[in-house]
Protein backbone atom coordinates (compact mmCIF):
# COMPACT_ATOMS: atom_id res chain seq x y z
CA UNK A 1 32.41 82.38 52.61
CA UNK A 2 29.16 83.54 53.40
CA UNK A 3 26.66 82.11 55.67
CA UNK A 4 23.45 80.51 54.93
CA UNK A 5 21.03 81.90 57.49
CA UNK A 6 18.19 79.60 58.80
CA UNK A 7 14.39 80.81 59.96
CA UNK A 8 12.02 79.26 62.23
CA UNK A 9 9.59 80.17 64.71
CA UNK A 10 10.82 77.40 67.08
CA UNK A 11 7.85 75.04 66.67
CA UNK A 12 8.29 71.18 66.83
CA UNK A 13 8.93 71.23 62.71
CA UNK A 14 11.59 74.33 62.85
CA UNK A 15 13.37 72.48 65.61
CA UNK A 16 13.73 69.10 64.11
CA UNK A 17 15.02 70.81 61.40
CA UNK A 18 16.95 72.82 62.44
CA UNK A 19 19.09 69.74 64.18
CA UNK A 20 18.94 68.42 60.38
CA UNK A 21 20.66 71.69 58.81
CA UNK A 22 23.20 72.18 61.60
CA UNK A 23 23.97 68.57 60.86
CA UNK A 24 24.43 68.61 57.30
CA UNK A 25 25.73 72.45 56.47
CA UNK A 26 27.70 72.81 60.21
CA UNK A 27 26.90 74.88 62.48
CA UNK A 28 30.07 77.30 61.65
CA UNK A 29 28.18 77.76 57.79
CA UNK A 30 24.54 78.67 59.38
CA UNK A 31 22.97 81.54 61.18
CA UNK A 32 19.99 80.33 63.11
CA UNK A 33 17.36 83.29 63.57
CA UNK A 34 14.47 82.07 65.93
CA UNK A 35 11.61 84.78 65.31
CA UNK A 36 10.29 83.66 68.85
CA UNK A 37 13.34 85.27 70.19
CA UNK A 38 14.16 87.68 67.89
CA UNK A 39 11.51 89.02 65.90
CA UNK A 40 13.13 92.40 64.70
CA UNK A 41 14.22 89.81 61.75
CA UNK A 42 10.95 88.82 59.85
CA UNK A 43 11.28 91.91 57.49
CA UNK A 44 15.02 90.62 56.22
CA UNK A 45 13.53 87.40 55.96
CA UNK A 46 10.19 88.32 54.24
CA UNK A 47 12.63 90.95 51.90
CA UNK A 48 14.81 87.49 51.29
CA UNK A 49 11.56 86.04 49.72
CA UNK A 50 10.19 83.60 53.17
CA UNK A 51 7.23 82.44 52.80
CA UNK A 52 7.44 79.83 55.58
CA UNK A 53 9.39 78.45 58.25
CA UNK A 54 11.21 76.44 58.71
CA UNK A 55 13.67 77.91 55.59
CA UNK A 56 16.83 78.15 54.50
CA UNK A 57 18.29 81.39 53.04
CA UNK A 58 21.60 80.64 50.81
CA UNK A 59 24.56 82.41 50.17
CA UNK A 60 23.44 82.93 46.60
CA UNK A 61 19.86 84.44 48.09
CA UNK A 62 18.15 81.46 47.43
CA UNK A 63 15.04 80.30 49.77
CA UNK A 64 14.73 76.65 50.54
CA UNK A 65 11.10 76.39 52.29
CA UNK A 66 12.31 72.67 54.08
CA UNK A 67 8.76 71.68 55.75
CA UNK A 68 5.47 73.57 56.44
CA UNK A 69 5.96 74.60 60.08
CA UNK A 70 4.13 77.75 59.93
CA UNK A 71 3.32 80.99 57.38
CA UNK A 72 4.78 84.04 58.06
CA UNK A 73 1.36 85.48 58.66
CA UNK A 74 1.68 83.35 61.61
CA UNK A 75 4.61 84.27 62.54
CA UNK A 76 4.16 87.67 62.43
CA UNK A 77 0.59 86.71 64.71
């Protein structure tokens, strides 16, 4: 099975939910990218369709935007 892959920029909104996600999907069913740490992946995430982090990619390429932490224009800074 494929993983769903989580974004956020590590800000007090991305990190509480990212504790949510890994909660409810598992930690073994999520990738957690952190663009603070690893910013080479904003252009597979803005390709994916992010418009926001925190998000959740799917297995079936779908992008859940969970909470307004920050734009990717932000991101990006």
């Amino acid at each position: 099975m494929k993983k769903s892959v989580f974004y956020h920029a590590g800000c007090p909104v991305c990190v509480s939910a990212e504790h949510e996600i890994l909660e409810l999907v598992g930690r073994d069913n999520v990738e957690i990218v952190h663009f603070g740490q690893n910013k080479s992946r904003i252009p597979e995430a803005e390709k994916a369709g992010v418009k926001s982090v925190p998000a959740l990619l799917t297995p079936n390429g779908n992008v859940l935007h969970i909470n307004f932490g920050a734009s990717m224009a932000d991101v990006k800074g």
